[in-house]
Protein backbone atom coordinates (compact mmCIF):
# COMPACT_ATOMS: atom_id res chain seq x y z
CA UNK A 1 81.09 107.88 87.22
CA UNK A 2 82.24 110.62 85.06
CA UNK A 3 85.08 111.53 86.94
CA UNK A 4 85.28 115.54 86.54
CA UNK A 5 81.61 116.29 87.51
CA UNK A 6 82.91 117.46 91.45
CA UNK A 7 85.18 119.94 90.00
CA UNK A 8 83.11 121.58 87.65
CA UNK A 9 80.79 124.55 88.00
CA UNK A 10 83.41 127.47 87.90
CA UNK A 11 85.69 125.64 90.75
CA UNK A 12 89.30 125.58 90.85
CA UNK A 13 91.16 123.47 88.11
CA UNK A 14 94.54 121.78 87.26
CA UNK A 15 96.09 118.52 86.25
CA UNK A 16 94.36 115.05 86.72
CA UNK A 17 96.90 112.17 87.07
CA UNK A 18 94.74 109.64 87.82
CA UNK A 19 90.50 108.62 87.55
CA UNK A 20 88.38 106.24 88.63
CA UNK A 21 84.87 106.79 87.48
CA UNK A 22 83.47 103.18 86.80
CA UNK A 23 82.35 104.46 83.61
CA UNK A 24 83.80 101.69 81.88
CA UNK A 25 81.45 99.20 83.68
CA UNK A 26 84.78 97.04 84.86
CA UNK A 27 87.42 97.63 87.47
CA UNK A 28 90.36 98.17 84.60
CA UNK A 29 90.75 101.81 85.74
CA UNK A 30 92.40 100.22 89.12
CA UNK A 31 95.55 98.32 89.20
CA UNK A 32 93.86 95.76 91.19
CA UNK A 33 90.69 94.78 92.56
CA UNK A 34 91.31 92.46 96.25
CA UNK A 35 89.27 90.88 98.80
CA UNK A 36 90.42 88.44 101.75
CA UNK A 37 88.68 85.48 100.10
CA UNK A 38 85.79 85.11 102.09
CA UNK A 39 84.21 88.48 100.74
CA UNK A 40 83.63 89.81 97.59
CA UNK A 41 86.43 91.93 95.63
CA UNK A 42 85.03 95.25 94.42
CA UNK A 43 82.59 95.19 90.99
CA UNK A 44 81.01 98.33 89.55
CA UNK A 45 77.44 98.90 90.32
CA UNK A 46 74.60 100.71 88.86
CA UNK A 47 72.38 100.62 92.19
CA UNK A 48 73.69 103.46 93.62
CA UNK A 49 75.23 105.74 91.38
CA UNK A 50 76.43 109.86 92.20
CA UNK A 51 77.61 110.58 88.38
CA UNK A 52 76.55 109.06 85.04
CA UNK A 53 75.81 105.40 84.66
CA UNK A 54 78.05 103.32 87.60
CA UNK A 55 79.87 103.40 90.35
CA UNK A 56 81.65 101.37 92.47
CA UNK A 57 80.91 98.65 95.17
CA UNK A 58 82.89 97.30 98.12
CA UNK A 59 81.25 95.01 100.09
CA UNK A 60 82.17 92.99 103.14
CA UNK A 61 79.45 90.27 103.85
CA UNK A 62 81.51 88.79 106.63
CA UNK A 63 83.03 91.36 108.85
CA UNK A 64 84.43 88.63 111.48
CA UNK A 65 87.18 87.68 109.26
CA UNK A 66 90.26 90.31 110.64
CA UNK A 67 91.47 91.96 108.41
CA UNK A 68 88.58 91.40 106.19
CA UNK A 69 88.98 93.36 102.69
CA UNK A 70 87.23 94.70 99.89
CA UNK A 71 89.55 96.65 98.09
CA UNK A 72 91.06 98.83 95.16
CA UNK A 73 94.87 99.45 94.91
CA UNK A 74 96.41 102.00 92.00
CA UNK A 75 100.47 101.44 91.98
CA UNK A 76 101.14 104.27 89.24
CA UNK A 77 99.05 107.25 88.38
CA UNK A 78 97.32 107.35 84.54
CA UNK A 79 99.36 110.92 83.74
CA UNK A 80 103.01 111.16 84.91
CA UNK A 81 103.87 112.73 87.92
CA UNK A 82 107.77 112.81 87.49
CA UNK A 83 108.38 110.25 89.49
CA UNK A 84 111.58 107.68 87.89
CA UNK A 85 109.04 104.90 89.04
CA UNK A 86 106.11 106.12 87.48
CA UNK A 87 104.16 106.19 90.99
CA UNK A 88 102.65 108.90 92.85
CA UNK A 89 103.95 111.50 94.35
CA UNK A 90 102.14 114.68 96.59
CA UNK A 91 99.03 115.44 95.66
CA UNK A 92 95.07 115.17 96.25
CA UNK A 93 92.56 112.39 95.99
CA UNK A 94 88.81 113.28 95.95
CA UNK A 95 85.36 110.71 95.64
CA UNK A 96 82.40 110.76 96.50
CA UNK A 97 81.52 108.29 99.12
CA UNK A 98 78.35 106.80 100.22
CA UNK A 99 77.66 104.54 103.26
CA UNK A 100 75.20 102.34 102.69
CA UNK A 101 75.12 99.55 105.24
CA UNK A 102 77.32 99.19 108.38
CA UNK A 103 80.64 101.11 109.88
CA UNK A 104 78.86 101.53 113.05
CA UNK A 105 81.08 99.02 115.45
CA UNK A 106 83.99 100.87 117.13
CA UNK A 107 87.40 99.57 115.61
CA UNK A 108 89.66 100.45 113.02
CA UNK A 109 88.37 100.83 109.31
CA UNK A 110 90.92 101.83 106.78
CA UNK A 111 89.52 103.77 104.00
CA UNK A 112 92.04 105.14 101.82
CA UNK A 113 95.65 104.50 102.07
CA UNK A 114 99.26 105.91 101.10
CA UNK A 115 101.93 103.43 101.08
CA UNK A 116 105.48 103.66 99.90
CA UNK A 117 106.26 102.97 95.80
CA UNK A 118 109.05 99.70 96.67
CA UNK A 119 107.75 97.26 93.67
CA UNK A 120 106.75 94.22 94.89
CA UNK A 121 107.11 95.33 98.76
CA UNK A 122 104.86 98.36 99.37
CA UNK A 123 105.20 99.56 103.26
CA UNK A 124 102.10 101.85 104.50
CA UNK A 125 103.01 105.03 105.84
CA UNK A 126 99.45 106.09 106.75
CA UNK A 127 95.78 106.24 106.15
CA UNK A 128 92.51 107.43 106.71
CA UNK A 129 89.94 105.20 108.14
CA UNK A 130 85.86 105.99 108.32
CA UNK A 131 85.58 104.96 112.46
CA UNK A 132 83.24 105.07 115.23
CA UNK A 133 84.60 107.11 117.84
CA UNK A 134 82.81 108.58 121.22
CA UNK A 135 79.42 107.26 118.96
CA UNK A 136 80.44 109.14 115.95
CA UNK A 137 80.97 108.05 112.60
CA UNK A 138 83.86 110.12 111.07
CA UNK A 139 86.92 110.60 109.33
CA UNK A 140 90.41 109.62 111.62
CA UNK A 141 93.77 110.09 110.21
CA UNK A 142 96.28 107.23 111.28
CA UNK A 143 100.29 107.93 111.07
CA UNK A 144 100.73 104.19 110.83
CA UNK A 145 104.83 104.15 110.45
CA UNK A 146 104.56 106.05 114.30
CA UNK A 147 102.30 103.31 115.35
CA UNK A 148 104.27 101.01 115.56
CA UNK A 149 107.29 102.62 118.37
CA UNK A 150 109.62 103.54 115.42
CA UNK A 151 109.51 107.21 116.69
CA UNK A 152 107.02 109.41 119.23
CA UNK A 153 103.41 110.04 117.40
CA UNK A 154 103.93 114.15 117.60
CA UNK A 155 100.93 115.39 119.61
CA UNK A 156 99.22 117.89 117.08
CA UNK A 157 97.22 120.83 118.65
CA UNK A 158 93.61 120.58 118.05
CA UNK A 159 93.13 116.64 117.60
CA UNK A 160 93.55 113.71 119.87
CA UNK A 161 96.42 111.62 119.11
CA UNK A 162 95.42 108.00 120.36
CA UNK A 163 98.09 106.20 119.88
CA UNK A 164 98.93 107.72 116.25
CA UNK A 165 95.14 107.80 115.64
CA UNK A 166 93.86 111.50 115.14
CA UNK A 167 90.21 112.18 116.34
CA UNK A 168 88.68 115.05 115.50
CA UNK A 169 88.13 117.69 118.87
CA UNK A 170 85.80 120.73 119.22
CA UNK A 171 89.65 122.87 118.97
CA UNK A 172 89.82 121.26 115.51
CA UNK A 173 89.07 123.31 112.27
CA UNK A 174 85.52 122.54 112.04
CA UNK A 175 85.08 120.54 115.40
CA UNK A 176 83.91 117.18 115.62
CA UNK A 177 82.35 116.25 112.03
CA UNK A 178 80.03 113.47 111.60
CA UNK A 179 80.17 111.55 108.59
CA UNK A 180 76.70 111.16 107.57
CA UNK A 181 75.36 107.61 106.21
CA UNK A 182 72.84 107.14 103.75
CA UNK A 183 74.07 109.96 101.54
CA UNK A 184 76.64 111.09 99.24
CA UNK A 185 79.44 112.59 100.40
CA UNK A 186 82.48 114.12 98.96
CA UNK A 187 86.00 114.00 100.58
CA UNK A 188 88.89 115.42 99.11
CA UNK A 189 92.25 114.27 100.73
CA UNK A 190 95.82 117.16 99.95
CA UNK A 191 98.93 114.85 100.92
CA UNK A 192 102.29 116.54 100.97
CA UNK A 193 105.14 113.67 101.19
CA UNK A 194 107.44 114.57 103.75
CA UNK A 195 110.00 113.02 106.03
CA UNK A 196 109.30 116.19 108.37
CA UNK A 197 106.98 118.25 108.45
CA UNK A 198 104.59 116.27 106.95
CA UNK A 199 101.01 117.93 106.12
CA UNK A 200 97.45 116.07 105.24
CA UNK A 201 94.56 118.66 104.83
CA UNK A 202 90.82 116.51 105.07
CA UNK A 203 87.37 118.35 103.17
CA UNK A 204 84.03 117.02 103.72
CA UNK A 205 81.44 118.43 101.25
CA UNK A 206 84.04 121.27 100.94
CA UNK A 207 84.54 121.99 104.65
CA UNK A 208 88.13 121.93 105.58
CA UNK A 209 87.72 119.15 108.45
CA UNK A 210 91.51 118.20 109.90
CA UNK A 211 94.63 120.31 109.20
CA UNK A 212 97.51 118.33 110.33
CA UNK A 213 101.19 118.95 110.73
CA UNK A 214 104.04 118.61 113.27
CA UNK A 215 107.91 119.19 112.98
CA UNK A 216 108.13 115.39 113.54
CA UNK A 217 105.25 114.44 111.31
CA UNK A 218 107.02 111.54 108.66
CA UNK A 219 104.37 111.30 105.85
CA UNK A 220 107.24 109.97 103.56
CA UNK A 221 108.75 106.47 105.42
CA UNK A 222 106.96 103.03 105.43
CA UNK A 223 106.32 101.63 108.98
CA UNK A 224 107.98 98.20 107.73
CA UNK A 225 110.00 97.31 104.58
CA UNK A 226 113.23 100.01 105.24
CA UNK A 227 111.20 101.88 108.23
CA UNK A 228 110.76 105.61 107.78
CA UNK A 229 112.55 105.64 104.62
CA UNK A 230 111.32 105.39 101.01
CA UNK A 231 113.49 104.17 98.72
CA UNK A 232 111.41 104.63 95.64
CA UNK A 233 110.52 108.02 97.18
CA UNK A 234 107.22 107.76 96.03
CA UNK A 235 103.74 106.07 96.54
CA UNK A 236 101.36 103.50 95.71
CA UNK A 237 97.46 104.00 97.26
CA UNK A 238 94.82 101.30 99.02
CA UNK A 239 91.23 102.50 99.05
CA UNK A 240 88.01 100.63 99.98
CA UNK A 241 87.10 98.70 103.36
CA UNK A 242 89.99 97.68 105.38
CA UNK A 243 89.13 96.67 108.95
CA UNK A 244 89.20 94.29 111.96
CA UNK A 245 86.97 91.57 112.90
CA UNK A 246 83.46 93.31 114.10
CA UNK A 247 79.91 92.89 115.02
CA UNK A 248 78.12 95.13 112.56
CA UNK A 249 77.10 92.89 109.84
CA UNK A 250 77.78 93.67 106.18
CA UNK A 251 79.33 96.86 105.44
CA UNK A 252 78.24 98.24 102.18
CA UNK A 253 80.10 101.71 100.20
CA UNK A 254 79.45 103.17 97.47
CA UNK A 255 82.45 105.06 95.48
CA UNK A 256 82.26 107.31 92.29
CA UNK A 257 84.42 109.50 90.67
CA UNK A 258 88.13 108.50 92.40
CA UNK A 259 90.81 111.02 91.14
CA UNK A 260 94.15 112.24 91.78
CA UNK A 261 94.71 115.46 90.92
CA UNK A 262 97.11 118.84 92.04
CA UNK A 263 94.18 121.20 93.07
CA UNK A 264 91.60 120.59 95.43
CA UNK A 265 88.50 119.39 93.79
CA UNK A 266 85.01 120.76 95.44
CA UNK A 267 81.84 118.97 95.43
């Protein structure tokens, strides 16, 4: 942990709603702490460790179980947002991420998710997943609620849309960016909730990596429970390992320093 060590050093600065830095050697800081029963749920760890004394581990021992789960959710933020629900609303999450041990089969592995604020019936709108793609572990955005035929996935300029899935191409800000295992990396995720004209910005180690936004883009409606509407109008958020049944053994990630803030935070 301490949460507030990526945004210091003369960077830019604003409000923190919400902060995650394992310092308090449990998982209270997160609403809950999941796993799909034949893996572990997330703990806090001092074997790997970017900031102060612990961080946090998600594990996934058996990655043939579909979906198999390690994960963290956070329904409301720590610091108000104005939302009347008390959940999130547009904003940016940043961590510092470390792959330790897997994520090298090619299917789908959610990372870090925005779903829509219903209590008691969350619907996800969309997520970014760590994926193999063409050989290359790296950072995908996924427009779930167009996934699933409830209207066209826009095609975005600069990115691949398979399917709603949004690969990196050498037309995209920084071209195709691998995400490196075996060391610490920051991501910082800006998420402006939108029924059009929806916008996600991606940073790796403070590289602007994918800059998406279409007329069409709906980063506001759920893909399930009242379908591309939100009527909460705000958000909860997943985050961990979320994937399908693979081949590559146990996946292993490291997390420290999770916040939610209204500035970009900079490694």
């Amino acid at each position: 942990g301490n949460a507030g060590a990526a945004g210091s050093g003369g960077g830019p600065t604003g409000k923190t709603y919400f902060v995650a830095d394992a310092e308090t050697g449990d998982m209270s800081q997160w609403s809950s702490a999941i796993s799909d029963g034949s893996n572990p749920k997330p703990i806090v760890s001092q074997a790997r460790v970017k900031n102060g004394d612990h961080a946090f581990l998600f594990e996934v021992t058996n990655a043939t179980t579909s979906p198999h789960t390690s994960q963290t959710l956070t329904y409301a933020p720590q610091v108000e947002m104005g939302s009347p629900n008390g959940r999130y609303l547009s904003g940016y999450t940043s961590f510092w991420a470390y792959v330790d041990s897997g994520y090298t089969a090619p299917d789908w592995n959610m990372l870090l998710g925005w779903m829509t604020g219903v209590t008691g019936k969350p619907s996800p709108i969309s997520h970014v997943g760590l994926e193999v793609w063409n050989g290359v572990l790296q950072v995908v955005f996924v427009l779930k609620n167009c996934t699933v035929g409830l209207y066209p996935c826009p095609e975005i300029a600069g990115y691949t849309n398979n399917g709603g899935w949004y690969t990196m191409t050498t037309a995209s800000p920084a071209g195709v960016v691998e995400f490196p295992r075996k060391q610490w990396v920051h991501l910082t995720f800006h998420y402006v909730l939108a029924p059009t004209d929806g916008h996600v910005k991606v940073w790796q180690d403070g590289v602007l990596i994918m800059d998406l936004t279409a007329p069409t883009m709906n980063t506001f409606g759920g893909h399930s429970i009242d379908p591309l509407g939100n009527q909460a109008g705000d958000m909860m958020l997943q985050f961990g390992i979320y994937g399908g049944a693979k081949s590559d053994g146990t996946q292993r990630l490291f997390v420290d320093d999770f916040e939610y803030t209204d500035y970009q935070v900079t490694p």
